[in-house]
Structures are given as structure tokens and as C-alpha cells.
Protein backbone atom coordinates (compact mmCIF):
# COMPACT_ATOMS: atom_id res chain seq x y z
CA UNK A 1 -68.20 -35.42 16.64
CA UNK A 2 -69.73 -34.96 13.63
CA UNK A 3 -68.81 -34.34 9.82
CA UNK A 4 -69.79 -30.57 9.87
CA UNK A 5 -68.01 -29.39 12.70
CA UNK A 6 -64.54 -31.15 12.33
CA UNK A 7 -64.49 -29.43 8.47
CA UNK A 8 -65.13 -26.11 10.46
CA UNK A 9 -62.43 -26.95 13.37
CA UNK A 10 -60.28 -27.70 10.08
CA UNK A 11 -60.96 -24.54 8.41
CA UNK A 12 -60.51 -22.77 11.84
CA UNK A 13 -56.56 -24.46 12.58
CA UNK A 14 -55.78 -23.59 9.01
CA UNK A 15 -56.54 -20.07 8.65
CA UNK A 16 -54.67 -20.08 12.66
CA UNK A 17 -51.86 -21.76 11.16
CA UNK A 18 -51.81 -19.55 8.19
CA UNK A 19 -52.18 -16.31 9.79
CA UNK A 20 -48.86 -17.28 12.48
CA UNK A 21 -47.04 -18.62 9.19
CA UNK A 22 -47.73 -15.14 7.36
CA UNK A 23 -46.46 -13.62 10.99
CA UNK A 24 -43.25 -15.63 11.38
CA UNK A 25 -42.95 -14.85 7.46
CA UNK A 26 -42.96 -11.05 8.16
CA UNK A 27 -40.92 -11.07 11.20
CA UNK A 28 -38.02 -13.66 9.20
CA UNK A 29 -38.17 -10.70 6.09
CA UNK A 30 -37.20 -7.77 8.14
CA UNK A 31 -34.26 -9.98 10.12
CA UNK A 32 -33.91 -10.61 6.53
CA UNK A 33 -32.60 -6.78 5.78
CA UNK A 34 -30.50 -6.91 9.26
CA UNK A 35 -28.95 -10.03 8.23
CA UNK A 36 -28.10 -8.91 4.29
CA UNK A 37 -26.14 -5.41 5.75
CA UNK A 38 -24.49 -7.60 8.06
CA UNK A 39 -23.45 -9.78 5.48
CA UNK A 40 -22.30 -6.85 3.12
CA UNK A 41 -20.52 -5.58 6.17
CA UNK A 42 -18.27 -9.03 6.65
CA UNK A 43 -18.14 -9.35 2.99
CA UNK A 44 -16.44 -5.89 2.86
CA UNK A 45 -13.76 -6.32 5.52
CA UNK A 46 -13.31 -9.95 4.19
CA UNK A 47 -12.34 -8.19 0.87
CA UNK A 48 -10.37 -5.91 3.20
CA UNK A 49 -8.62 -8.88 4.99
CA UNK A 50 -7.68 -10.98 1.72
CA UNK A 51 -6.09 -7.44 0.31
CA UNK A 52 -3.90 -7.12 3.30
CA UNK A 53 -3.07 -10.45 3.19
CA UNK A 54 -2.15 -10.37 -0.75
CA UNK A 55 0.30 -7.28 0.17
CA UNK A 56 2.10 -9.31 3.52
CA UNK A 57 2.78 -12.49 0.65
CA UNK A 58 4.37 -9.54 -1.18
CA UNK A 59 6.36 -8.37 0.76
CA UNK A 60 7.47 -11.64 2.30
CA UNK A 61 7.94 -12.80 -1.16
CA UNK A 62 10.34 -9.42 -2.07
CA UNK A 63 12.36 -9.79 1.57
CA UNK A 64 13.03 -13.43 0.48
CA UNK A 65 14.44 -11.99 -2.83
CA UNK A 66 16.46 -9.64 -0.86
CA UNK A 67 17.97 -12.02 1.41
CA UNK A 68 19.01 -14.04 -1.32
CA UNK A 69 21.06 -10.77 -2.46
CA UNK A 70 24.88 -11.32 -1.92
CA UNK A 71 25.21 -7.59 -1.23
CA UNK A 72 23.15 -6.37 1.35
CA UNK A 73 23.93 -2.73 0.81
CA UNK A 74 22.96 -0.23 -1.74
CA UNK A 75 25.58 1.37 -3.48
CA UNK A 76 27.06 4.47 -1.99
CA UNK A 77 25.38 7.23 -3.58
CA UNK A 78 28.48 9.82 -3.50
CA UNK A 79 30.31 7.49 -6.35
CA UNK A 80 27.20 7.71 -8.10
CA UNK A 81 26.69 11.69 -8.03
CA UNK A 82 30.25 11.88 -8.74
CA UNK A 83 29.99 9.93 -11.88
CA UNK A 84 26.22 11.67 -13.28
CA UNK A 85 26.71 14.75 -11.78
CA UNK A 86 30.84 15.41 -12.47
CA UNK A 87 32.61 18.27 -10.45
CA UNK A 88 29.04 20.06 -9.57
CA UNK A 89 29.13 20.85 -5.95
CA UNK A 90 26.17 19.30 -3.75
CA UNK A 91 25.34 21.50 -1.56
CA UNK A 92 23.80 19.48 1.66
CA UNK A 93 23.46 15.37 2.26
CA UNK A 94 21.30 14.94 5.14
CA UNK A 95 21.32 10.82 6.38
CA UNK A 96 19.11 8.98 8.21
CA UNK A 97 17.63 5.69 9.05
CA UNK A 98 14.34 3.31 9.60
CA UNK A 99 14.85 0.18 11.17
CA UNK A 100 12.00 -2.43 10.00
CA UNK A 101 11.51 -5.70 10.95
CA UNK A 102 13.93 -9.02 10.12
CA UNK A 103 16.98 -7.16 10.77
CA UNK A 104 16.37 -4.13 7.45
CA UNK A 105 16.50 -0.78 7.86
CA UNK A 106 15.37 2.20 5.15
CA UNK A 107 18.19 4.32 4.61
CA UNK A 108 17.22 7.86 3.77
CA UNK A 109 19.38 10.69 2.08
CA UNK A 110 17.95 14.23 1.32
CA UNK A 111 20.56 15.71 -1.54
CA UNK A 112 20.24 19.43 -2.10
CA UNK A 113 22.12 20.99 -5.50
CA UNK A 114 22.17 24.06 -6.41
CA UNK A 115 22.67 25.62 -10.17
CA UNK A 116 22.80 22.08 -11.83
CA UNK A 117 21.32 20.85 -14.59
CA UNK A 118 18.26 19.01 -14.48
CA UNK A 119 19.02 16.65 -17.26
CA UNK A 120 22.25 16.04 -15.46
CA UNK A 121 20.14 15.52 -12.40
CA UNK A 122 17.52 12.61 -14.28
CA UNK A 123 20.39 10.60 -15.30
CA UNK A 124 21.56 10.60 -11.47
CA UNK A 125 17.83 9.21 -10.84
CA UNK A 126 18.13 7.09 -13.40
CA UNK A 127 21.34 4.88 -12.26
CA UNK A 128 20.63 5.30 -8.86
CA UNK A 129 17.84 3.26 -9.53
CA UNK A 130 19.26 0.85 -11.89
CA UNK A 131 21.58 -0.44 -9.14
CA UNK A 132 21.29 -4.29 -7.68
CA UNK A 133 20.36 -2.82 -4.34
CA UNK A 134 18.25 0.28 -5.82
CA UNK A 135 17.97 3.76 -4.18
CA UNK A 136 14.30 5.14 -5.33
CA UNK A 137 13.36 8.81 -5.42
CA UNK A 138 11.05 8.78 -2.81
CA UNK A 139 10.19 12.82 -3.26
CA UNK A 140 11.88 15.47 -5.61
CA UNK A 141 11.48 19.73 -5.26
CA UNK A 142 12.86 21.66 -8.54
CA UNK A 143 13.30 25.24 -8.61
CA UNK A 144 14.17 26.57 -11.86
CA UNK A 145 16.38 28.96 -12.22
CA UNK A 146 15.42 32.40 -13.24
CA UNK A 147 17.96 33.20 -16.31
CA UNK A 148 19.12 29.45 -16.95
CA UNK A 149 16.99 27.45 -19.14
CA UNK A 150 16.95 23.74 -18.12
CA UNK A 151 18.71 24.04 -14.86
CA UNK A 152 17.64 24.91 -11.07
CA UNK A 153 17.67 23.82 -7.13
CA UNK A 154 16.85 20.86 -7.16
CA UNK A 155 16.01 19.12 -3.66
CA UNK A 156 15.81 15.01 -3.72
CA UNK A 157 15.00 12.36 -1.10
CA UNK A 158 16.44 8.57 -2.04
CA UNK A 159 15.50 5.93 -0.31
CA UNK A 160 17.08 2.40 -0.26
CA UNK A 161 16.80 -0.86 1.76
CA UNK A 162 19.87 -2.61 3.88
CA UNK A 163 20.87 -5.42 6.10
CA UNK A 164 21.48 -4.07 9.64
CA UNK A 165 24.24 -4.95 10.86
């Protein structure tokens, strides 16, 4: 072989070479795109898992604190109406109950009161939630009343967390 035509056979397996590199180059960018959404997809539900996982270490972390709790039992909430609401009449208690997982249960009361006053009515919010085992307005309906100032129906859901027994 001579000089002259391995330079050409050199030039000819180059620009080959370069035209399947340029190819493979092309075809690599658009997997490219697939493989950057797929990415941003993972990326999302990983930001999705480590969320979920944040909220399961607390609430592990608050069911520890509970079990630690020497009472196990909220308060009964008829003492505590009876001492923020006085001799005002409640009209309707309606009781029920959640079980949950590890032996707890949500207790739920709906208290309906008629004619009372709604400042009266805050300060029954207020200690029920200041107990050790708290009860937590979980949903509240006023309706004031029309010639009263400051007073109404007021409709309230408590919620609170036991030990099943």
C-alpha cells in the first residue's frame, strides 16, 4: 500500500467514525430528556416518601410520650362544663369512638348548648385543652342569637386520645 491511499482510508474511517459518534451522540441526548423526567419523577415521590416518613417518626415519637402518661384517660368533660359553663343546661352530648392502632382509640363528643354565652363557651375550650390528656376542638358551629349580644347555639365536636381497655 502506498502513502496516498492509507491517508485517504484514514480520512475515510474518521469522518465514518465521526459521523456514528455524532449519531450515538444524538440518540444518547434525546434518552437524555426521557431519563431527566424520570429522574424528576423519582425525585418527587422520594420527597414524597421522606415526608411520610418524617410524619410516622412523629407520631411514633408523640405515642411514646403518651404511653409514658400515668393517666391514660382524658378528663371527663361533664366536670369540666360544669365548672366553665356553671348551671347552663347542655342541651345534647352525642359519644363515640375510633379505635387506632397500639391499643388507642379517639374519643369523640359532639356538645350542643343553647342560649349560652360564647365567652363562657371559649373558656370551656380553653381548659379542655389545657388538660394532661387534652380534648381538642376538632370543629365548632355558632349561631348567634338574634336579641342577645355575645351569646348563641353553639355546636362543638372535642376530640381526645385514650388507652383501650
Amino acid at each position: 500500500m502506498n502513502n496516498n491511499l492509507t491517508t485517504r482510508l484514514l480520512w475515510l474511517f474518521s469522518a465514518v467514525f465521526l459521523f456514528i459518534g455524532i449519531g450515538l451522540t444524538v440518540q444518547n441526548l434525546r434518552k437524555c430528556d426521557d431519563l431527566i423526567e424520570r429522574f424528576k419523577k423519582k425525585s418527587g415521590e422520594l420527597k414524597i416518601l421522606r415526608n411520610m416518613q418524617a410524619d410516622i417518626f412523629r407520631y411514633e415519637a408523640a405515642r411514646h410520650k403518651m404511653e409514658q402518661l400515668a393517666e391514660k384517660h382524658p378528663v371527663a368533660l361533664n366536670a369540666i362544663i360544669q365548672e366553665a359553663l356553671g348551671g347552663i343546661k347542655v342541651e345534647d352530648i352525642r359519644d363515640s369512638r375510633k379505635e387506632l392502632v397500639g391499643g388507642w382509640a379517639v374519643r369523640q363528643k359532639e356538645i350542643s348548648i343553647n342560649d349560652v354565652s360564647i365567652e363562657k363557651v371559649m373558656e370551656f375550650i380553653r381548659k379542655a385543652e389545657s388538660q394532661k390528656m387534652p380534648w381538642c376542638l376538632s370543629r365548632c358551629v355558632i349561631r348567634t342569637a338574634p336579641g342577645a349580644a355575645g351569646t348563641g347555639q353553639i355546636v362543638l365536636q372535642m376530640e381526645a386520645v385514650e388507652k383501650s381497655e
